[in-house]
C-alpha atoms as a PDB file:
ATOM      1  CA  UNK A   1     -10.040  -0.119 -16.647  1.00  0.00           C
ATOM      2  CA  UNK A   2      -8.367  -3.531 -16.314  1.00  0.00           C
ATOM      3  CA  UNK A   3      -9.332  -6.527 -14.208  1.00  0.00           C
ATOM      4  CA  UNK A   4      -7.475  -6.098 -10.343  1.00  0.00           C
ATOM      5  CA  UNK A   5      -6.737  -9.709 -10.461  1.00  0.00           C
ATOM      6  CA  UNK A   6      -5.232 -10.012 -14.051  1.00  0.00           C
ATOM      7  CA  UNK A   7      -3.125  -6.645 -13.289  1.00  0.00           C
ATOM      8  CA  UNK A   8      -2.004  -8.376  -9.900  1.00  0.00           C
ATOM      9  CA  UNK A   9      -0.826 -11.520 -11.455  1.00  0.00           C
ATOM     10  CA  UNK A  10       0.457 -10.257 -14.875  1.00  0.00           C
ATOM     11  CA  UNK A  11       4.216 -10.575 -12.798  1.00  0.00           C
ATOM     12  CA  UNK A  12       5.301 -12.774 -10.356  1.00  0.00           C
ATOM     13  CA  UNK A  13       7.084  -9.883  -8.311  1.00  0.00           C
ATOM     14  CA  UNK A  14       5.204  -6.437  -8.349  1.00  0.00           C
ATOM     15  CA  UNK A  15       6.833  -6.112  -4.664  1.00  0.00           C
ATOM     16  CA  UNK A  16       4.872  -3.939  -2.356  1.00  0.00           C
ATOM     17  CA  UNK A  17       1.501  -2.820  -3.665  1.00  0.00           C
ATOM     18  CA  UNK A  18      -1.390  -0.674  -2.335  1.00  0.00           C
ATOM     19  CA  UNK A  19      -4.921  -0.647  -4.221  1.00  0.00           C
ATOM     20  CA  UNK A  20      -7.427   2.170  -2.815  1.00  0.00           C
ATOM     21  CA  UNK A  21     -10.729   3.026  -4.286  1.00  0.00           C
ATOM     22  CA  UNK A  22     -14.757   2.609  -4.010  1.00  0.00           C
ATOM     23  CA  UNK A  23     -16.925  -0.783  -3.637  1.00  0.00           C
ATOM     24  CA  UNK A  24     -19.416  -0.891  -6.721  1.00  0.00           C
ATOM     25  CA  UNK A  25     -22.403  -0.832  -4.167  1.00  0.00           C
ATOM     26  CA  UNK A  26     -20.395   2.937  -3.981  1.00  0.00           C
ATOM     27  CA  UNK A  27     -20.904   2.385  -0.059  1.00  0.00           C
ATOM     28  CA  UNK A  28     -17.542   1.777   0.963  1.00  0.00           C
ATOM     29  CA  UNK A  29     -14.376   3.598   0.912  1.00  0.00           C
ATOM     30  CA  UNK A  30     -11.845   0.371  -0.095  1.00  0.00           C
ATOM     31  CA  UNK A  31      -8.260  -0.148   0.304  1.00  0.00           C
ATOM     32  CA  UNK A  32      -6.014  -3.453   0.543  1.00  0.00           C
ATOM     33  CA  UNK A  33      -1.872  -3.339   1.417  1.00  0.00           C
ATOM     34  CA  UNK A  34       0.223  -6.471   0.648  1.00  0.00           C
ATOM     35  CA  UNK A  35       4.051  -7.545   0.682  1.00  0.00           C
ATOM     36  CA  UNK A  36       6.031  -9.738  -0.903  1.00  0.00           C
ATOM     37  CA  UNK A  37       9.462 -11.184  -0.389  1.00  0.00           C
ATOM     38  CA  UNK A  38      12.298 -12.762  -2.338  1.00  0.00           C
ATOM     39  CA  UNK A  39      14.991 -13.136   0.567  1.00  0.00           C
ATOM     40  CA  UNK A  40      13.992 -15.396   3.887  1.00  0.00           C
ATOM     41  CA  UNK A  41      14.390 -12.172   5.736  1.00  0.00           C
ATOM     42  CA  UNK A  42      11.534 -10.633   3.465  1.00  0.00           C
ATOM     43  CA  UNK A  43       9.388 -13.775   3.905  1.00  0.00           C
ATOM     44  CA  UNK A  44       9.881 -13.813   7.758  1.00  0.00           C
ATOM     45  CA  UNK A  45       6.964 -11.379   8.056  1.00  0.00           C
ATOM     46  CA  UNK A  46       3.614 -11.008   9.367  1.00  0.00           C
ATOM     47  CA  UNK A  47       0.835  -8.084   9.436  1.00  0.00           C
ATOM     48  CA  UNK A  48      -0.783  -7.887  13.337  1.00  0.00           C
ATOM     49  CA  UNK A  49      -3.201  -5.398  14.247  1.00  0.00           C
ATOM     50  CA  UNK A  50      -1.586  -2.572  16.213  1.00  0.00           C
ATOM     51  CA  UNK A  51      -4.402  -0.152  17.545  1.00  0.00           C
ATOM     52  CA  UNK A  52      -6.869   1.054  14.368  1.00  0.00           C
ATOM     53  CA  UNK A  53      -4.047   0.196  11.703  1.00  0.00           C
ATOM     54  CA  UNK A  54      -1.301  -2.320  11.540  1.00  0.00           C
ATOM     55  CA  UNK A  55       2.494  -2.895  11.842  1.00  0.00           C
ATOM     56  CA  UNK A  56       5.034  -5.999  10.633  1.00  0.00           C
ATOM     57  CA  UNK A  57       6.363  -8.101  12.487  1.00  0.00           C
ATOM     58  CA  UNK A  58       8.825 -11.150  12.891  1.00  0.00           C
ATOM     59  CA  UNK A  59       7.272 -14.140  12.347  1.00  0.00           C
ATOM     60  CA  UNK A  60      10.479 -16.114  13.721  1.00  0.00           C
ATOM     61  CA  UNK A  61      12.535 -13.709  15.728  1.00  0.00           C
ATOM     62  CA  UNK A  62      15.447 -15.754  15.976  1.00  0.00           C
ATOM     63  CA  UNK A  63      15.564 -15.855  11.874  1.00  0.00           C
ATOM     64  CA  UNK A  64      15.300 -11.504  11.750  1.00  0.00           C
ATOM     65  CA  UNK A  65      18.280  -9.921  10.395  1.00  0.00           C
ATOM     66  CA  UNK A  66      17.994  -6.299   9.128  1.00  0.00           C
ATOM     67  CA  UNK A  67      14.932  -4.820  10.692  1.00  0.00           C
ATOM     68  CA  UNK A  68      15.527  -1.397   9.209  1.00  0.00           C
ATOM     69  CA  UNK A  69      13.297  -1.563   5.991  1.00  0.00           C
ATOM     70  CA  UNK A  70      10.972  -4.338   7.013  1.00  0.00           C
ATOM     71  CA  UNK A  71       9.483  -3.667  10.061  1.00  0.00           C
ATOM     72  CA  UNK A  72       7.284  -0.619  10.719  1.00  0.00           C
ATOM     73  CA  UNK A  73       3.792   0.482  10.456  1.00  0.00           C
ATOM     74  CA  UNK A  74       1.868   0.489   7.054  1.00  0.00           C
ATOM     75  CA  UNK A  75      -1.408   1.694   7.922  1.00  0.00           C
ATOM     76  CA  UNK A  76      -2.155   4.244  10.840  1.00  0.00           C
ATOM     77  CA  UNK A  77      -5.673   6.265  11.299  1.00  0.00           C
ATOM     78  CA  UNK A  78      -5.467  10.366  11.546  1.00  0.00           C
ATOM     79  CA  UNK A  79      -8.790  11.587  12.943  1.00  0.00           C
ATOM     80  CA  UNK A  80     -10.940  10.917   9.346  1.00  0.00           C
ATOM     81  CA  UNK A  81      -7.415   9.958   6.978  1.00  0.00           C
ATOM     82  CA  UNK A  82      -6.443   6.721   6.904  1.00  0.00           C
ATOM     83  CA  UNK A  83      -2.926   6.025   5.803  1.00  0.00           C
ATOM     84  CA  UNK A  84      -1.591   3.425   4.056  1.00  0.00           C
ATOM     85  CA  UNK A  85       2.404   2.940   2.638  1.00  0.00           C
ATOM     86  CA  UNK A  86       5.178   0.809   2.735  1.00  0.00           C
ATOM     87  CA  UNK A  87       7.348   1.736   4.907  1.00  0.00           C
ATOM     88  CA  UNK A  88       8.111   4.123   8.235  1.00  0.00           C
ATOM     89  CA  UNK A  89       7.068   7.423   6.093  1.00  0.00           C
ATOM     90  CA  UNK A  90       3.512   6.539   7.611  1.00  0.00           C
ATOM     91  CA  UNK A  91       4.328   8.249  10.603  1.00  0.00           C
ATOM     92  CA  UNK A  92       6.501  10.641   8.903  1.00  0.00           C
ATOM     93  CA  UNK A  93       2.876  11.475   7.057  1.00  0.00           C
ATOM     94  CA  UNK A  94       1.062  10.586  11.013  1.00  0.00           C
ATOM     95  CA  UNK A  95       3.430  13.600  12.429  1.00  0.00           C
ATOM     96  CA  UNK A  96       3.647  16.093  10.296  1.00  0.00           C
ATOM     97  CA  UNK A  97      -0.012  16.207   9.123  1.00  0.00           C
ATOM     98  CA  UNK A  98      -0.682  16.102  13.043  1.00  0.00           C
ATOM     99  CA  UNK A  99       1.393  19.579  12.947  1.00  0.00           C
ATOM    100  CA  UNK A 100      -0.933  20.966   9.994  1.00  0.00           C
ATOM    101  CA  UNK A 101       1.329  19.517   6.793  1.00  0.00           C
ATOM    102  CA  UNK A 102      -0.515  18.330   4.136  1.00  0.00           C
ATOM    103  CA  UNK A 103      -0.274  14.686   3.173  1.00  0.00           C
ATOM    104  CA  UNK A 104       2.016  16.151  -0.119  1.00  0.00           C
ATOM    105  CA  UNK A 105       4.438  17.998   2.204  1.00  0.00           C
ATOM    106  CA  UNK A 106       5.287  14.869   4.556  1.00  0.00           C
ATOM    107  CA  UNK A 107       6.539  13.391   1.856  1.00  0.00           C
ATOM    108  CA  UNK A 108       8.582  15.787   0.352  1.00  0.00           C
ATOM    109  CA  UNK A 109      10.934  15.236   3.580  1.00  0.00           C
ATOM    110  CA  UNK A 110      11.386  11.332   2.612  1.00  0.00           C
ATOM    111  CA  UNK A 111      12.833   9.889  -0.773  1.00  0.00           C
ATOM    112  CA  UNK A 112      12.944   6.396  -1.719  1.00  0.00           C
ATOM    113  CA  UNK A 113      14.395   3.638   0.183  1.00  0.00           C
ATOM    114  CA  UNK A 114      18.441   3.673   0.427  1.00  0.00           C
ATOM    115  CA  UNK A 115      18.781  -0.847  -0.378  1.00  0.00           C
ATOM    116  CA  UNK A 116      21.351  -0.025  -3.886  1.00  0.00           C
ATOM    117  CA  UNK A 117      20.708  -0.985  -6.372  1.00  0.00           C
ATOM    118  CA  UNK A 118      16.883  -1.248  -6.439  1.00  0.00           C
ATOM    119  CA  UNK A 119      16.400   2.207  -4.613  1.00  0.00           C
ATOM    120  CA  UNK A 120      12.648   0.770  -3.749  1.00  0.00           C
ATOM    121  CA  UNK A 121      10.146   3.487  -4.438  1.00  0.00           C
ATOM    122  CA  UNK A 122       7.991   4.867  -1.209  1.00  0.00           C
ATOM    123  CA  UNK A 123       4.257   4.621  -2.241  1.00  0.00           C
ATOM    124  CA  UNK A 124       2.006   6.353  -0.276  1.00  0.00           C
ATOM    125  CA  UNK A 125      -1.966   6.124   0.070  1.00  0.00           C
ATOM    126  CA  UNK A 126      -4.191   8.087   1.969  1.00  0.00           C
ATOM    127  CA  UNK A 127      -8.305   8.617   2.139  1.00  0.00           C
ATOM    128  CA  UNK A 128     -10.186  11.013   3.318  1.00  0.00           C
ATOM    129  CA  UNK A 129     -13.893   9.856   4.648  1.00  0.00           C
ATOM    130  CA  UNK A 130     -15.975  12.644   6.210  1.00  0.00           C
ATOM    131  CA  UNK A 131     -19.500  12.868   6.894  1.00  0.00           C
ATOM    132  CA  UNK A 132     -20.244  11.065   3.576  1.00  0.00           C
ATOM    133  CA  UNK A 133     -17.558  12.217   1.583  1.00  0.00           C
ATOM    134  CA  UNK A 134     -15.034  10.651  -0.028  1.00  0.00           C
ATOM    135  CA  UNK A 135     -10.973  11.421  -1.566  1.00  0.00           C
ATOM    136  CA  UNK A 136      -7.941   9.492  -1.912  1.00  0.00           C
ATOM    137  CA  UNK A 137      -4.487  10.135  -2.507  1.00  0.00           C
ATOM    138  CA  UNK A 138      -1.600   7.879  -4.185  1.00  0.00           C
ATOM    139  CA  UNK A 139       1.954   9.218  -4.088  1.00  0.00           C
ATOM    140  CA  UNK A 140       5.731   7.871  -5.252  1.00  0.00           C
ATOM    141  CA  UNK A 141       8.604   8.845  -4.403  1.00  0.00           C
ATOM    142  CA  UNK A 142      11.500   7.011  -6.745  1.00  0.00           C
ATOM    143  CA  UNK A 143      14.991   7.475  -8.240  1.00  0.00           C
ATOM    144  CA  UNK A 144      15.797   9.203 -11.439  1.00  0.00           C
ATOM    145  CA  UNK A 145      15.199   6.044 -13.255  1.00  0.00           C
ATOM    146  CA  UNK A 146      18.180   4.337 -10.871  1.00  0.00           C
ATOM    147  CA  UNK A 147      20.148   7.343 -10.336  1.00  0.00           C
ATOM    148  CA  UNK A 148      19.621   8.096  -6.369  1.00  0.00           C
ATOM    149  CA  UNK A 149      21.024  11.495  -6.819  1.00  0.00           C
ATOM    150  CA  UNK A 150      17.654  12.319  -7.799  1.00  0.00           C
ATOM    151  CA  UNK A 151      14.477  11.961  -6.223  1.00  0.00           C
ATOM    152  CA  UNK A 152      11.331  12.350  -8.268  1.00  0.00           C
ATOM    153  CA  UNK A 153       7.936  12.889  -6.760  1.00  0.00           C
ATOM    154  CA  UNK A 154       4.433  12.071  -7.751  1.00  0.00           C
ATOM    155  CA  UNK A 155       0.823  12.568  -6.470  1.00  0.00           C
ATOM    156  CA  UNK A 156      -2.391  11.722  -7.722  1.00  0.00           C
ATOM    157  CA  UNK A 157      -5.701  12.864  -6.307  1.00  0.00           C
ATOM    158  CA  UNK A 158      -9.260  11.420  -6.537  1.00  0.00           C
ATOM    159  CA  UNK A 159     -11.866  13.044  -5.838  1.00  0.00           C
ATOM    160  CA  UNK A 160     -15.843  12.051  -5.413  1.00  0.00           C
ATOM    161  CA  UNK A 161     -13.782   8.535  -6.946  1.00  0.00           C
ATOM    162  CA  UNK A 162     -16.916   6.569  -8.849  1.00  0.00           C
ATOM    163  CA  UNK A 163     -18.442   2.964  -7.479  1.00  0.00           C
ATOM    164  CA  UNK A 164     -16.367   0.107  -8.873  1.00  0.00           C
ATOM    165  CA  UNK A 165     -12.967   1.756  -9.602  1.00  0.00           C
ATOM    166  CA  UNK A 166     -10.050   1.894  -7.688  1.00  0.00           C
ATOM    167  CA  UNK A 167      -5.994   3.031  -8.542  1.00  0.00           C
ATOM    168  CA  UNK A 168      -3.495   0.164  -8.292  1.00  0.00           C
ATOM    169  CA  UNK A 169       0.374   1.163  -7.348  1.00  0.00           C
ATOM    170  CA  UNK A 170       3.351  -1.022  -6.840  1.00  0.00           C
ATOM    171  CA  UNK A 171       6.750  -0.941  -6.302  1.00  0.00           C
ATOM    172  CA  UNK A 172       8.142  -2.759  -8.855  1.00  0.00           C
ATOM    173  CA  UNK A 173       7.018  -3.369 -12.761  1.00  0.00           C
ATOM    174  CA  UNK A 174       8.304  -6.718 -11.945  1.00  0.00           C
ATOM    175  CA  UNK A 175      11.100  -9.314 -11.198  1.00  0.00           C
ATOM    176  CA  UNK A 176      14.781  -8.105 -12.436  1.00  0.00           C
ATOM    177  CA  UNK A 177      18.225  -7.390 -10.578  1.00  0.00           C
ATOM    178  CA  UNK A 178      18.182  -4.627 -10.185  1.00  0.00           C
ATOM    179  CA  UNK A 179      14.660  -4.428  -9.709  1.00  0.00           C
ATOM    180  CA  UNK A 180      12.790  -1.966 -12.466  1.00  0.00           C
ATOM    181  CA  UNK A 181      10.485   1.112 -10.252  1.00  0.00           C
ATOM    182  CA  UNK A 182       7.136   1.569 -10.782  1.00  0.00           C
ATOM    183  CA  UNK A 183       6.205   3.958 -14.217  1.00  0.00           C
ATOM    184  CA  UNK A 184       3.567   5.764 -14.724  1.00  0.00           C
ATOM    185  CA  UNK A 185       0.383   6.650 -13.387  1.00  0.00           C
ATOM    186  CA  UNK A 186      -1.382   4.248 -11.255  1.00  0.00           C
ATOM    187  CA  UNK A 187      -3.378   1.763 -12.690  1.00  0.00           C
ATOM    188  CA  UNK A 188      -7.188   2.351 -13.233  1.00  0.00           C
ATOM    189  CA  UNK A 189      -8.771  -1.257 -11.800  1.00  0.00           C
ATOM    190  CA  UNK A 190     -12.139  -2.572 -11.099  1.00  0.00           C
ATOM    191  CA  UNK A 191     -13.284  -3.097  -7.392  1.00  0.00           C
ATOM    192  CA  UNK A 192     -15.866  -6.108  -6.867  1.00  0.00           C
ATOM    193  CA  UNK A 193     -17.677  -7.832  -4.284  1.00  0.00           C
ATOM    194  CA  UNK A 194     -17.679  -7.570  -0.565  1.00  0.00           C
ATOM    195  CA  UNK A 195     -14.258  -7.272   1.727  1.00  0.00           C
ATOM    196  CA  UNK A 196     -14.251 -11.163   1.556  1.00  0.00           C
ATOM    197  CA  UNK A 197     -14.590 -11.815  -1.734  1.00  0.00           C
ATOM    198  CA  UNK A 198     -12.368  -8.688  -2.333  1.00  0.00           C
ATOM    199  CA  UNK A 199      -9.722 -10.090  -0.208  1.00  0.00           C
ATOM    200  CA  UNK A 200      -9.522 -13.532  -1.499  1.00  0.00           C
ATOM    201  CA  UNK A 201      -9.606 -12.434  -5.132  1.00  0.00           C
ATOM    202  CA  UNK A 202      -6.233 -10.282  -4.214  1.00  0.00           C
ATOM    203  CA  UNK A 203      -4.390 -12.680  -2.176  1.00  0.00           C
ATOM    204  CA  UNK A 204      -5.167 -15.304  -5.081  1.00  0.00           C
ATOM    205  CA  UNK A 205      -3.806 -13.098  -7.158  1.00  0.00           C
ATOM    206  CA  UNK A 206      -0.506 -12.823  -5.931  1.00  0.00           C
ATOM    207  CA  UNK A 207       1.922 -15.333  -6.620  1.00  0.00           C
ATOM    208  CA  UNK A 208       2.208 -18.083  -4.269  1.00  0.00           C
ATOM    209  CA  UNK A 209       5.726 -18.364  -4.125  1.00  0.00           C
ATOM    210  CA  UNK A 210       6.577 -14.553  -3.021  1.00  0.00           C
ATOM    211  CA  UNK A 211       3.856 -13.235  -1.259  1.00  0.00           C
ATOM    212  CA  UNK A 212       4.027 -12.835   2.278  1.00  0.00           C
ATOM    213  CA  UNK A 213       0.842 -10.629   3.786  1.00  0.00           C
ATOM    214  CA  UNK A 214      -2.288  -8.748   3.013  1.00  0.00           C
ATOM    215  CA  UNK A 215      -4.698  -5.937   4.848  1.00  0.00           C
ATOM    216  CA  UNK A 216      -7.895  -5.112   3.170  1.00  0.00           C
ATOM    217  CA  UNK A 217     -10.193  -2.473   4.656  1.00  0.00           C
ATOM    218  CA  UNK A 218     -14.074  -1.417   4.021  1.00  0.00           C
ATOM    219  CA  UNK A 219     -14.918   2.260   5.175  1.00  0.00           C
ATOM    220  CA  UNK A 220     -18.531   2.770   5.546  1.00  0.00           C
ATOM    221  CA  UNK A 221     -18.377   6.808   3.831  1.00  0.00           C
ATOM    222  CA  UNK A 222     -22.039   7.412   5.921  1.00  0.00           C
ATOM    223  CA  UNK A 223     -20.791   5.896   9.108  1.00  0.00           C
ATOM    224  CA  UNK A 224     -17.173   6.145   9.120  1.00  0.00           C
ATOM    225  CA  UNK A 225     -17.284   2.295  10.510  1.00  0.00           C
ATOM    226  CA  UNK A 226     -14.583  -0.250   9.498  1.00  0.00           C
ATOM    227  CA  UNK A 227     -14.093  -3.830   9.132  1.00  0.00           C
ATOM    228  CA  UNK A 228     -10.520  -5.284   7.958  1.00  0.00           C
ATOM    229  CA  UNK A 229      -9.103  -8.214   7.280  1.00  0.00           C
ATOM    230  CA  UNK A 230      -5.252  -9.514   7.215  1.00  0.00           C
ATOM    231  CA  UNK A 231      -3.935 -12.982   5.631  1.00  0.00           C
ATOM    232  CA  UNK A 232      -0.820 -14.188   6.382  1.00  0.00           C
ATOM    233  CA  UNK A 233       1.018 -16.556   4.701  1.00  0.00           C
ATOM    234  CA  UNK A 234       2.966 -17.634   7.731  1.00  0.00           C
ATOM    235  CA  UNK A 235      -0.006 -18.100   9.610  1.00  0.00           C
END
């Protein structure tokens, strides 16, 4: 296991990230979703609360130029899944698993994000609180290792996940042109304090200069209540 905040800041561009996992009181189902921007286009973003999830948003209209990758809706509740990417395969995922498709086979109808020559990886989150159980899911979706005539596909499944540990996936392994795709499997990190302190220890973590917004969310696994929280940097 390695410390969330260390992992988080070891790069100053680890692009879009998504952290899911279990408070260490082992009551809470935890997840936090941020985004990060080199371009003023990237930057001109903000996270609003759009019925139990979220969607982006300009934060100056007049300064919006491609829409197409940058706006849509990372995090959108299913009866007892809650999902959590970043970009529009959430409701590719909301859809089909609405139709009876597992979370797996949504997103084996998407690939990674056509913007040559970084072919952004889609990550993919989604748990599963019912009646006091608990499971998660992390997925990529990325080019051959650049090469966009191949997409290559990877899930990873938690199950019963233990108090204190949560899986850490990104985009990028950090700042380049183009910019280098996740590898491997995600990252085993620690999960501390309540969704305050949780939140400001991940927003801290990112670097000041390219991060944009963040969405944290506690899931009461007895209850099924929720409490969230978004930062924006252009607040």
């Amino acid at each position: 296991m390695v410390d969330l905040q260390k992992e988080i800041s070891s790069t100053t561009y680890p692009g879009r990230g998504i952290v899911i996992g279990r408070s260490k009181d082992g009551q809470y189902a935890v997840c936090a979703y941020f985004i990060m921007g080199r371009s003023e286009n990237s930057r001109n973003r903000v996270f609003v609360e759009d019925g139990e999830g979220i969607r982006t948003q300009a934060h100056d209209p007049s300064k919006m130029e491609d829409p197409s990758l940058i706006i849509y809706a990372p995090v959108r509740v299913l009866g007892n899944a809650t999902i959590v990417t970043n970009g529009d395969q959430t409701d590719t995922i909301f859809d089909l698993m609405k139709e009876g498709r597992t979370f797996e086979e949504s997103l084996r109808t998407r690939e990674f994000e056509p913007d040559a020559p970084n072919y952004t990886p889609r990550i993919s989150g989604i748990m599963n609180v019912n009646d006091g159980n608990y499971d998660f899911a992390l997925s990529i979706l990325k080019s051959n290792h650049g090469d966009p005539s191949s997409c290559q596909r990877f899930t990873f499944t938690y199950d019963n996940p233990k108090a204190g540990e949560g899986y850490f996936i990104h985009t990028y392994m950090g700042d380049g042109n183009p910019l280098p795709s996740f590898e491997g499997e995600p990252t085993l990190v620690n999960i501390s304090g309540d969704i305050d302190t949780f939140t400001k220890s991940v927003w801290d973590a990112l670097n000041a200069d390219n991060k944009v917004s963040l969405f944290t969310r506690f899931i009461d696994i007895k209850t099924g209540k929720t409490e969230s929280r978004i930062i924006n940097k252009n607040a």
